[in-house]
PDB file of N, CA and C in Angstrom:
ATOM      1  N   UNK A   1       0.473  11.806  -5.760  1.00  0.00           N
ATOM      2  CA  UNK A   1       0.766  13.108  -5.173  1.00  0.00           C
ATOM      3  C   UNK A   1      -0.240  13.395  -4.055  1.00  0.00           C
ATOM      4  N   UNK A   2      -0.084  14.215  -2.735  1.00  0.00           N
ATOM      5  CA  UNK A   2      -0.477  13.906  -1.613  1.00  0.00           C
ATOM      6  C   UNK A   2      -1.714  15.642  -2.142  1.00  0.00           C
ATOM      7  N   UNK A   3      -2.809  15.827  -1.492  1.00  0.00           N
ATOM      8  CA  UNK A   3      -3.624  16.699  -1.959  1.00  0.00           C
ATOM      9  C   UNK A   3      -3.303  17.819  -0.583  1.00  0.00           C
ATOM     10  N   UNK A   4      -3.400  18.871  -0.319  1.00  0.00           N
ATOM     11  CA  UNK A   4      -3.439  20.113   0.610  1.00  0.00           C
ATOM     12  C   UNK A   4      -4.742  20.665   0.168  1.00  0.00           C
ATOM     13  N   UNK A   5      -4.768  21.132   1.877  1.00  0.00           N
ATOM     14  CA  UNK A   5      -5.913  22.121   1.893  1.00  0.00           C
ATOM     15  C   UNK A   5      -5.070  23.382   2.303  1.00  0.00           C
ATOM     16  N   UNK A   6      -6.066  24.902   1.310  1.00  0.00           N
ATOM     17  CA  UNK A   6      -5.113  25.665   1.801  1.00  0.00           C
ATOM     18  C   UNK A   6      -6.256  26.763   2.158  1.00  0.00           C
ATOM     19  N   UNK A   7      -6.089  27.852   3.259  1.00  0.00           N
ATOM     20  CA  UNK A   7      -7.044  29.063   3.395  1.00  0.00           C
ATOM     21  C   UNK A   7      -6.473  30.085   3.672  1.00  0.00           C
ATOM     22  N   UNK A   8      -7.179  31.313   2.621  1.00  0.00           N
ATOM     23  CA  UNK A   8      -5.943  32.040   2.142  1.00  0.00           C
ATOM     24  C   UNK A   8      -7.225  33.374   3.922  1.00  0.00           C
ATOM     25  N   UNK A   9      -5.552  34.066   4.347  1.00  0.00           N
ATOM     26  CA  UNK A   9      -6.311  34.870   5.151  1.00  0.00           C
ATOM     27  C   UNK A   9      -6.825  35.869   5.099  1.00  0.00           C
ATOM     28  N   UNK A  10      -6.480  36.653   3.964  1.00  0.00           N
ATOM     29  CA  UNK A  10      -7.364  37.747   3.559  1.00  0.00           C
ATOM     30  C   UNK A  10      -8.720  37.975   2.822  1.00  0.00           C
ATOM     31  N   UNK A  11      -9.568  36.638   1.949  1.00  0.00           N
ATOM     32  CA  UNK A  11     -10.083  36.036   1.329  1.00  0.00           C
ATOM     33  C   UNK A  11     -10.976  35.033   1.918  1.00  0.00           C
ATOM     34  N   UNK A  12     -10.228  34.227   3.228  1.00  0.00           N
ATOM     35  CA  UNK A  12     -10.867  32.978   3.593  1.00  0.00           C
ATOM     36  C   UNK A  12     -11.468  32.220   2.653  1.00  0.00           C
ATOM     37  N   UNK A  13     -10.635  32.154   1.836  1.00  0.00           N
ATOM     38  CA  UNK A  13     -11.270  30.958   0.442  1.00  0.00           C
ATOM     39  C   UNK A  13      -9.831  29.707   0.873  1.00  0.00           C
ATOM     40  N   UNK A  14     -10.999  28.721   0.826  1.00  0.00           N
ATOM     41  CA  UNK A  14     -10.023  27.615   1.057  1.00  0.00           C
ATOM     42  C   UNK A  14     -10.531  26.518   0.059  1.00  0.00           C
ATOM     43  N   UNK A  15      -9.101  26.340  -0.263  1.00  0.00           N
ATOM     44  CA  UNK A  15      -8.479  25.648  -2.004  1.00  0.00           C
ATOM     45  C   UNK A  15      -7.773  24.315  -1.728  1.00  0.00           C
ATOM     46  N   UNK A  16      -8.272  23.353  -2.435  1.00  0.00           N
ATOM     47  CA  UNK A  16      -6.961  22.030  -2.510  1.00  0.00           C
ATOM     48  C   UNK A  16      -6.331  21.992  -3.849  1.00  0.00           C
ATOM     49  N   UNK A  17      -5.142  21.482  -3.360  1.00  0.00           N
ATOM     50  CA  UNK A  17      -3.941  21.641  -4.415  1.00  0.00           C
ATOM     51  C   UNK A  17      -3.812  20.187  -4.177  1.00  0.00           C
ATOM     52  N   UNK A  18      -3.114  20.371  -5.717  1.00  0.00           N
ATOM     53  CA  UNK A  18      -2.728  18.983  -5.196  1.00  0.00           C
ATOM     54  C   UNK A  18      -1.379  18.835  -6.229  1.00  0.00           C
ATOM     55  N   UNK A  19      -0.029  18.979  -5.264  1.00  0.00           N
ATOM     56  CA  UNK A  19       1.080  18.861  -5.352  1.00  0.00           C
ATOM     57  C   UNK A  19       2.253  17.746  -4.744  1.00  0.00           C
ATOM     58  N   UNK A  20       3.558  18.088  -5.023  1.00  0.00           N
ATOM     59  CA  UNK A  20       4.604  17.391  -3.643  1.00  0.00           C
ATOM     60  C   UNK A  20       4.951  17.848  -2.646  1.00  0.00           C
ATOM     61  N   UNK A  21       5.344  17.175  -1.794  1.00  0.00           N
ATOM     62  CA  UNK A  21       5.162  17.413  -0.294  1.00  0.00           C
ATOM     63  C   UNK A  21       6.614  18.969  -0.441  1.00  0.00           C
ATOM     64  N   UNK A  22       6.729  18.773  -1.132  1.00  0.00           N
ATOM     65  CA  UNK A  22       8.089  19.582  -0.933  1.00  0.00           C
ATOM     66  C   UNK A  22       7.749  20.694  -1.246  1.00  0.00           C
ATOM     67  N   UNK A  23       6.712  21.366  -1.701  1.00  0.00           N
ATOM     68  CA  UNK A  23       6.335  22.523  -2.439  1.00  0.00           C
ATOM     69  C   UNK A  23       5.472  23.788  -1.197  1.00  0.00           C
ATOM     70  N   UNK A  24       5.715  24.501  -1.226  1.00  0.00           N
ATOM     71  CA  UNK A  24       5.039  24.955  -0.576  1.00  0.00           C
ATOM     72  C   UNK A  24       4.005  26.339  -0.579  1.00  0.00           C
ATOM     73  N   UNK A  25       2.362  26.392  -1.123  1.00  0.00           N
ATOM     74  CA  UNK A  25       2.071  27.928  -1.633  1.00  0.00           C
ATOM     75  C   UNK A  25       2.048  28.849  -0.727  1.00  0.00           C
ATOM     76  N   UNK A  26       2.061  29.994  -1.132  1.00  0.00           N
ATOM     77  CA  UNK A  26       2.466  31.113  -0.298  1.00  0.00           C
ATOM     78  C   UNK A  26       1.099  32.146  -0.574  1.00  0.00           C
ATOM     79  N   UNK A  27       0.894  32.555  -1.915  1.00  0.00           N
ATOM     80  CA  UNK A  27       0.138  33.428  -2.934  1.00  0.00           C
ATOM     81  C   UNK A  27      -1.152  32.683  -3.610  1.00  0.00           C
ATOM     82  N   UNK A  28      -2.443  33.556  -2.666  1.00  0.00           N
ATOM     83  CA  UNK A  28      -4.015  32.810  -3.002  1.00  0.00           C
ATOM     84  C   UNK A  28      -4.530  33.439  -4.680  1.00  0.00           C
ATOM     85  N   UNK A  29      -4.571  31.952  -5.365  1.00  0.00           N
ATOM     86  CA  UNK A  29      -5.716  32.234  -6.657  1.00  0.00           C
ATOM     87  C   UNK A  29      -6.415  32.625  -6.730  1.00  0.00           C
ATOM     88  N   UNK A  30      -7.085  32.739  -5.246  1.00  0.00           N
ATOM     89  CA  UNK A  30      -8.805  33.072  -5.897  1.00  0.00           C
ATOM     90  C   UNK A  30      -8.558  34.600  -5.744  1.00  0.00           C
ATOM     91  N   UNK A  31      -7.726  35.583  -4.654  1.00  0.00           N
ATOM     92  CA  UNK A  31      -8.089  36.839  -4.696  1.00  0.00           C
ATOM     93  C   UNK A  31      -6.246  37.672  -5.708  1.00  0.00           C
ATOM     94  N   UNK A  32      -5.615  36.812  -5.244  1.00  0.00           N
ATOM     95  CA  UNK A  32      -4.712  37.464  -5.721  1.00  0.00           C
ATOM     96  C   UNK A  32      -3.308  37.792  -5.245  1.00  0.00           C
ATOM     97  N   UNK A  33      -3.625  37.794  -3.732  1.00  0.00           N
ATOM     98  CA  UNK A  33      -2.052  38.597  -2.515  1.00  0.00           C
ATOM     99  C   UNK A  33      -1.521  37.650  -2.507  1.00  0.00           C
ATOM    100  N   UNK A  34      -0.345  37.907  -2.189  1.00  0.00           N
ATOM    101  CA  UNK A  34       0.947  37.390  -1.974  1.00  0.00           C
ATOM    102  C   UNK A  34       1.450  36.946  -0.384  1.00  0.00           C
ATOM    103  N   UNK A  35       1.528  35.725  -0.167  1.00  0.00           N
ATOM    104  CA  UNK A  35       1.493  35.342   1.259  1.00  0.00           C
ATOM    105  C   UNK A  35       0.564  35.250   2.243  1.00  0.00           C
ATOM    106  N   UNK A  36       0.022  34.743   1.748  1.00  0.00           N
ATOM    107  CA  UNK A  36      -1.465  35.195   2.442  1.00  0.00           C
ATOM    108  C   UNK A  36      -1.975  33.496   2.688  1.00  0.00           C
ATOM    109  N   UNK A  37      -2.065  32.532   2.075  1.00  0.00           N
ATOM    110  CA  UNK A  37      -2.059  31.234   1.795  1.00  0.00           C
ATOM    111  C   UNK A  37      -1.365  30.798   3.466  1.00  0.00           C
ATOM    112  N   UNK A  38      -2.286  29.917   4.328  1.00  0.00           N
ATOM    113  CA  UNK A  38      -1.723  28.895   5.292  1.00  0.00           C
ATOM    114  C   UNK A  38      -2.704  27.279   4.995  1.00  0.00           C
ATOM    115  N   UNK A  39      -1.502  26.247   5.210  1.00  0.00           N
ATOM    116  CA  UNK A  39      -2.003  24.753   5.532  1.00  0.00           C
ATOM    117  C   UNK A  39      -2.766  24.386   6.479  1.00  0.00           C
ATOM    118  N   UNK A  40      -4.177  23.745   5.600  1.00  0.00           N
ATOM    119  CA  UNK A  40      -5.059  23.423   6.714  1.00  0.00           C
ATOM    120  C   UNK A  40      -4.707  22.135   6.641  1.00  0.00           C
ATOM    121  N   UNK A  41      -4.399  21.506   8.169  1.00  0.00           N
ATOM    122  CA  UNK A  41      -4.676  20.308   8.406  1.00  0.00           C
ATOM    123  C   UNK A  41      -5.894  19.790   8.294  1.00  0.00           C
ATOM    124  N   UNK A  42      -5.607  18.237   7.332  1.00  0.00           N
ATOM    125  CA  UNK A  42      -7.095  17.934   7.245  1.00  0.00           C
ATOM    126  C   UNK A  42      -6.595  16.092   7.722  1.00  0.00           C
ATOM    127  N   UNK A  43      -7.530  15.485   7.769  1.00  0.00           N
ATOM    128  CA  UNK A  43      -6.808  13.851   8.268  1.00  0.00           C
ATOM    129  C   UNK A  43      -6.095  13.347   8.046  1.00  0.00           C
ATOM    130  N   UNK A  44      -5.086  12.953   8.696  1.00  0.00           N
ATOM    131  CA  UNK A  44      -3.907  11.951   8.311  1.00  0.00           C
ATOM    132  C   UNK A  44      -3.721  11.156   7.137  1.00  0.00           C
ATOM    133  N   UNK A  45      -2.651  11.563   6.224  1.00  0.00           N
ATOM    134  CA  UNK A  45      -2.770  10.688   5.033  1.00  0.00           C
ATOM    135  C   UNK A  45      -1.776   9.184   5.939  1.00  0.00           C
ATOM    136  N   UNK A  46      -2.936   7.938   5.226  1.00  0.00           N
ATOM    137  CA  UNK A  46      -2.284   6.597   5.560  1.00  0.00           C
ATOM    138  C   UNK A  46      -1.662   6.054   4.270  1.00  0.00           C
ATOM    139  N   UNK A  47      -0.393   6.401   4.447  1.00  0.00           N
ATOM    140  CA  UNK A  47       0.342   5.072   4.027  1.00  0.00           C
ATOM    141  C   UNK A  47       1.107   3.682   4.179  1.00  0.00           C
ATOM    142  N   UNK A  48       0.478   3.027   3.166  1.00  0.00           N
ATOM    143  CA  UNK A  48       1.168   1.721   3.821  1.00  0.00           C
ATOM    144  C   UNK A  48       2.033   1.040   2.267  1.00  0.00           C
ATOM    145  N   UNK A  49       2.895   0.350   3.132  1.00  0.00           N
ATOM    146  CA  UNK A  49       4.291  -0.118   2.427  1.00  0.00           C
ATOM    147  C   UNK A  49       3.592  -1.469   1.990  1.00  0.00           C
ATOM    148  N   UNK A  50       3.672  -1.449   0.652  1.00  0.00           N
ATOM    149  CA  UNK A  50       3.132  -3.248   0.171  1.00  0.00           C
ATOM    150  C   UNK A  50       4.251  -4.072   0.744  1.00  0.00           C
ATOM    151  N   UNK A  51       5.067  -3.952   0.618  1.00  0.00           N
ATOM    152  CA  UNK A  51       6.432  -5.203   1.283  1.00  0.00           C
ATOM    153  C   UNK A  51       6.324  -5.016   2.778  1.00  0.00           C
ATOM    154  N   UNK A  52       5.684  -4.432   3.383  1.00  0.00           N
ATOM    155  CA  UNK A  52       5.597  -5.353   4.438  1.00  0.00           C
ATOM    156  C   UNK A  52       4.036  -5.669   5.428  1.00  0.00           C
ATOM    157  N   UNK A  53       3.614  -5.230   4.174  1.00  0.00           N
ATOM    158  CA  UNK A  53       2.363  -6.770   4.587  1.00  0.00           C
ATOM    159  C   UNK A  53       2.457  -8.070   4.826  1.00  0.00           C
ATOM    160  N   UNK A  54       1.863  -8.421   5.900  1.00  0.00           N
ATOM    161  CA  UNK A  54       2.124 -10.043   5.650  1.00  0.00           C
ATOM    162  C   UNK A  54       1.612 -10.597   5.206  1.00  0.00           C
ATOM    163  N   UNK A  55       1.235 -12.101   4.528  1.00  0.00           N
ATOM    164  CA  UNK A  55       0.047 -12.878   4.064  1.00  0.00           C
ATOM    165  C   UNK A  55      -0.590 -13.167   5.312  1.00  0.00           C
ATOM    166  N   UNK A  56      -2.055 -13.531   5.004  1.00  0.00           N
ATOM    167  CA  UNK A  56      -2.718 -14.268   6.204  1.00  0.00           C
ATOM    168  C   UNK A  56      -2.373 -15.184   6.887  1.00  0.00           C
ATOM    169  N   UNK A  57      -2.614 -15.979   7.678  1.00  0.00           N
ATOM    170  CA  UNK A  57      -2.358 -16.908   8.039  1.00  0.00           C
ATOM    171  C   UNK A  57      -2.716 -18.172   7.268  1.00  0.00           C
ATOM    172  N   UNK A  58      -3.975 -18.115   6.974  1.00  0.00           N
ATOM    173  CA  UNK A  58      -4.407 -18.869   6.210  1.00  0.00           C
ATOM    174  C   UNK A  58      -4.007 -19.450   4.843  1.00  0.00           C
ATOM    175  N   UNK A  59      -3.507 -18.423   4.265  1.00  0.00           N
ATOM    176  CA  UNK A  59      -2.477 -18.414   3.101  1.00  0.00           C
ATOM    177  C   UNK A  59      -1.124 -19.314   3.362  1.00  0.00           C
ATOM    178  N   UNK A  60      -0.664 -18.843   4.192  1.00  0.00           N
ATOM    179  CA  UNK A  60       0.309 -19.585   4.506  1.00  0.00           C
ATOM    180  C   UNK A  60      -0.062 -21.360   5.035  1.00  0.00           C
ATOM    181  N   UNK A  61      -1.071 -21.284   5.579  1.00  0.00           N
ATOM    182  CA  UNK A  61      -1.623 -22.712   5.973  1.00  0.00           C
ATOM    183  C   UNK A  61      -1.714 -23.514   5.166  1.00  0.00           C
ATOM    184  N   UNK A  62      -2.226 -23.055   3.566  1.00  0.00           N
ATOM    185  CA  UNK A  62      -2.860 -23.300   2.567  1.00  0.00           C
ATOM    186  C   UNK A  62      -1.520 -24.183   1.738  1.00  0.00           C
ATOM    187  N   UNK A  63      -0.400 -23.252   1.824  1.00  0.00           N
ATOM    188  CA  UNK A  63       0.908 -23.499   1.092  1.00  0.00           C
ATOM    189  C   UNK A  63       1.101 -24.606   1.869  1.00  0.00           C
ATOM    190  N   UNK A  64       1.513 -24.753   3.583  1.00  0.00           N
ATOM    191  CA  UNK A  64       2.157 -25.794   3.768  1.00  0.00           C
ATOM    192  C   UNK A  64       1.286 -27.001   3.928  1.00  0.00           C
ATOM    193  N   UNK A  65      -0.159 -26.767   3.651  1.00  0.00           N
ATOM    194  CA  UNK A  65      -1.028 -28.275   3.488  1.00  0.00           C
ATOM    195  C   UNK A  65      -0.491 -28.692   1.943  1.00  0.00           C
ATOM    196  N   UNK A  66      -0.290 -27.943   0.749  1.00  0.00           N
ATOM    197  CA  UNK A  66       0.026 -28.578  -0.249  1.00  0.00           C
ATOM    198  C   UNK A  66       1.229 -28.667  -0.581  1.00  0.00           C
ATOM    199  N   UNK A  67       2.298 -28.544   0.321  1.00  0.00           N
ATOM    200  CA  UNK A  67       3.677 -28.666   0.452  1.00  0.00           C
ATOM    201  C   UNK A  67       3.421 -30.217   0.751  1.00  0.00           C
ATOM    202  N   UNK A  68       2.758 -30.584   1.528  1.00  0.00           N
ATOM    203  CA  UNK A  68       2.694 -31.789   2.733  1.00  0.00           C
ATOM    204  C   UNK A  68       2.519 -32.766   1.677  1.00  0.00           C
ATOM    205  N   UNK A  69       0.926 -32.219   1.598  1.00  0.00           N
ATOM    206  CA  UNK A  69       0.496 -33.109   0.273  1.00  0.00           C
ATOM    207  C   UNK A  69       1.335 -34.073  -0.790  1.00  0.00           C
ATOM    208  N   UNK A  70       1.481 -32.885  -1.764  1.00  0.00           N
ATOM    209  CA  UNK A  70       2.634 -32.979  -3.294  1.00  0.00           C
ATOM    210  C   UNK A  70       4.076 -33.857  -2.363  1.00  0.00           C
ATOM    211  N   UNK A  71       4.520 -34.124  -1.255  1.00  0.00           N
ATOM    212  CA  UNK A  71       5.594 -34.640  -0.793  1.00  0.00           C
ATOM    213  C   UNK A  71       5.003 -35.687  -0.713  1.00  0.00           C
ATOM    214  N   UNK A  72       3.983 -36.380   0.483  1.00  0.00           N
ATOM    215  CA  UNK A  72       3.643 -37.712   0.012  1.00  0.00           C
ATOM    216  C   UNK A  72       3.148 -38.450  -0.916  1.00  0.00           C
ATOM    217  N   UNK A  73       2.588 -37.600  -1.872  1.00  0.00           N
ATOM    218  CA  UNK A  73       2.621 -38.305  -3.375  1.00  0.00           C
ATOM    219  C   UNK A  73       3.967 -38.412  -3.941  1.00  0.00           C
ATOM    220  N   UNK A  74       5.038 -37.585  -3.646  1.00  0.00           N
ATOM    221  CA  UNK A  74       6.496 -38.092  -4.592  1.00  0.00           C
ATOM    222  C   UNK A  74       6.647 -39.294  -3.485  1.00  0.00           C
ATOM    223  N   UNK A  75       6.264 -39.687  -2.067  1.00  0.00           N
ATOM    224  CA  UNK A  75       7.132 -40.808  -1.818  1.00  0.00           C
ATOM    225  C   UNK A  75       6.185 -42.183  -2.030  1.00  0.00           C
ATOM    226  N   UNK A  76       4.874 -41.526  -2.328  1.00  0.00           N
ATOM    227  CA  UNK A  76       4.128 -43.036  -2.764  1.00  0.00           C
ATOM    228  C   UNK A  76       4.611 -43.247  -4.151  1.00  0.00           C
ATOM    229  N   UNK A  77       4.755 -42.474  -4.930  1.00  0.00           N
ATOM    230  CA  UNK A  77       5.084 -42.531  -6.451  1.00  0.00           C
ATOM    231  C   UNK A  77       6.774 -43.504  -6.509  1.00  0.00           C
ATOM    232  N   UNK A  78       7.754 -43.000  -5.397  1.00  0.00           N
ATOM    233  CA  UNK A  78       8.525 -43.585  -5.361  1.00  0.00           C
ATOM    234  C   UNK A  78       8.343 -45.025  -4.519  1.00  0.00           C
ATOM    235  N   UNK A  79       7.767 -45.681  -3.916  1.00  0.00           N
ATOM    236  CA  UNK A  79       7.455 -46.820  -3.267  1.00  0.00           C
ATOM    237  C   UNK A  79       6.925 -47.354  -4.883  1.00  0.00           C
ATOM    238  N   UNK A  80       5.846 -46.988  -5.166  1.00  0.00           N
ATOM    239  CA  UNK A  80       5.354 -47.775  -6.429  1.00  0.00           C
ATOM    240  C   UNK A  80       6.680 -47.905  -7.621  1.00  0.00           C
ATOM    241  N   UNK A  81       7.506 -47.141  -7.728  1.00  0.00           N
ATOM    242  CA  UNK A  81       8.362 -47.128  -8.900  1.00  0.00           C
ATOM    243  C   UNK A  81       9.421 -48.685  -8.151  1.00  0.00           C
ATOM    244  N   UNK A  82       9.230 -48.385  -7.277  1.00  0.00           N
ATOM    245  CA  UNK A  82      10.399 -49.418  -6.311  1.00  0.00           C
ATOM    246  C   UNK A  82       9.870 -50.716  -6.421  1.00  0.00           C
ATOM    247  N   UNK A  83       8.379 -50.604  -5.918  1.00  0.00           N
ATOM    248  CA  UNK A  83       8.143 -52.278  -6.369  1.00  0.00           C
ATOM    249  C   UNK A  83       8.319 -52.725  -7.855  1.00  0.00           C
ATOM    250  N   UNK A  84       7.900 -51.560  -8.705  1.00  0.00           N
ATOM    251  CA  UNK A  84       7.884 -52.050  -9.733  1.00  0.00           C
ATOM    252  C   UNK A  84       9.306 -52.601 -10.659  1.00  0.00           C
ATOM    253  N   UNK A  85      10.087 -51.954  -9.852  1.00  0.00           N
ATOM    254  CA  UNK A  85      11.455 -52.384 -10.143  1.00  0.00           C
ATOM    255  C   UNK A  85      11.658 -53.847  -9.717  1.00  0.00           C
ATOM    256  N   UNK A  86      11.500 -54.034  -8.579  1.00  0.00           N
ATOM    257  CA  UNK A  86      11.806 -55.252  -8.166  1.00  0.00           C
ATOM    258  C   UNK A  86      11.034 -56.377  -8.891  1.00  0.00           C
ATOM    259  N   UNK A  87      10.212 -56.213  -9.460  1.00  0.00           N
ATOM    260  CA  UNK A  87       9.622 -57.617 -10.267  1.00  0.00           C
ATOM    261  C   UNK A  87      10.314 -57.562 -11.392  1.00  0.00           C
TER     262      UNK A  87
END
Protein backbone atom coordinates (compact mmCIF):
# COMPACT_ATOMS: atom_id res chain seq x y z
CA UNK A 1 0.00 0.00 0.00
CA UNK A 2 1.44 3.35 -1.25
CA UNK A 3 1.97 5.84 2.12
CA UNK A 4 0.48 9.84 1.79
CA UNK A 5 1.45 12.75 3.33
CA UNK A 6 -1.33 14.81 4.45
CA UNK A 7 -1.51 18.71 6.05
CA UNK A 8 -4.50 19.50 7.50
CA UNK A 9 -5.10 23.57 6.97
CA UNK A 10 -6.52 24.67 9.91
CA UNK A 11 -4.10 22.75 12.31
CA UNK A 12 -1.01 22.51 9.96
CA UNK A 13 -0.38 19.10 11.41
CA UNK A 14 0.91 16.96 8.79
CA UNK A 15 0.10 13.10 9.01
CA UNK A 16 1.04 9.92 6.84
CA UNK A 17 -1.50 7.50 6.09
CA UNK A 18 -1.00 4.85 4.71
CA UNK A 19 -3.79 3.60 2.43
CA UNK A 20 -5.02 2.83 -1.49
CA UNK A 21 -4.50 5.01 -4.04
CA UNK A 22 -8.17 5.19 -4.46
CA UNK A 23 -9.09 6.58 -1.11
CA UNK A 24 -9.08 9.85 -0.50
CA UNK A 25 -9.00 11.92 3.31
CA UNK A 26 -10.85 14.84 3.57
CA UNK A 27 -11.29 15.20 7.74
CA UNK A 28 -7.85 15.90 10.06
CA UNK A 29 -7.28 13.46 13.26
CA UNK A 30 -5.29 15.41 15.01
CA UNK A 31 -7.77 18.54 15.42
CA UNK A 32 -10.94 17.29 14.31
CA UNK A 33 -12.70 19.53 11.05
CA UNK A 34 -14.03 18.26 8.34
CA UNK A 35 -12.27 19.00 4.98
CA UNK A 36 -9.65 20.55 5.94
CA UNK A 37 -6.98 17.64 5.01
CA UNK A 38 -4.81 18.43 1.47
CA UNK A 39 -2.02 15.93 -0.32
CA UNK A 40 1.39 16.72 0.19
CA UNK A 41 3.49 15.73 -2.52
CA UNK A 42 6.40 14.02 -1.31
CA UNK A 43 8.96 11.95 -3.94
CA UNK A 44 7.99 9.91 -6.56
CA UNK A 45 6.98 6.48 -5.64
CA UNK A 46 9.27 3.99 -8.07
CA UNK A 47 7.82 1.18 -9.32
CA UNK A 48 9.19 -1.41 -11.15
CA UNK A 49 7.60 -4.47 -12.93
CA UNK A 50 9.73 -7.79 -12.10
CA UNK A 51 8.79 -9.23 -15.70
CA UNK A 52 10.40 -6.91 -17.34
CA UNK A 53 13.70 -6.84 -16.08
CA UNK A 54 16.17 -8.20 -18.06
CA UNK A 55 18.99 -10.60 -16.98
CA UNK A 56 22.49 -9.26 -17.31
CA UNK A 57 24.35 -9.84 -19.89
CA UNK A 58 26.55 -11.84 -18.28
CA UNK A 59 23.96 -14.23 -17.20
CA UNK A 60 23.01 -14.81 -20.35
CA UNK A 61 26.76 -15.33 -21.50
CA UNK A 62 27.07 -17.74 -18.74
CA UNK A 63 23.98 -19.95 -20.16
CA UNK A 64 25.21 -19.96 -23.69
CA UNK A 65 29.01 -20.91 -22.64
CA UNK A 66 27.35 -24.00 -20.94
CA UNK A 67 24.90 -24.59 -23.67
CA UNK A 68 28.18 -24.80 -25.94
CA UNK A 69 29.91 -26.77 -23.54
CA UNK A 70 27.24 -29.76 -22.44
CA UNK A 71 26.77 -29.95 -26.62
CA UNK A 72 30.32 -30.88 -27.30
CA UNK A 73 30.47 -33.34 -24.69
CA UNK A 74 27.13 -35.13 -26.16
CA UNK A 75 29.10 -35.18 -29.57
CA UNK A 76 32.42 -36.47 -28.08
CA UNK A 77 30.36 -38.97 -26.00
CA UNK A 78 28.76 -39.87 -29.28
CA UNK A 79 32.12 -40.26 -31.42
CA UNK A 80 33.36 -42.50 -28.46
CA UNK A 81 30.04 -44.63 -28.39
CA UNK A 82 30.66 -44.92 -32.34
CA UNK A 83 34.05 -46.23 -32.17
CA UNK A 84 33.15 -48.34 -29.69
CA UNK A 85 30.60 -49.84 -31.74
CA UNK A 86 32.65 -50.47 -34.51
CA UNK A 87 35.11 -52.89 -32.82
Amino acid sequence: MPRYSYRCSKCNVVTEQVHSWKILLTDCLACGKKNTLTKDFSSPLNIKNRNTQKPSPQVGEKVNQAISEAKEEIKQQKKDLKKRAKK
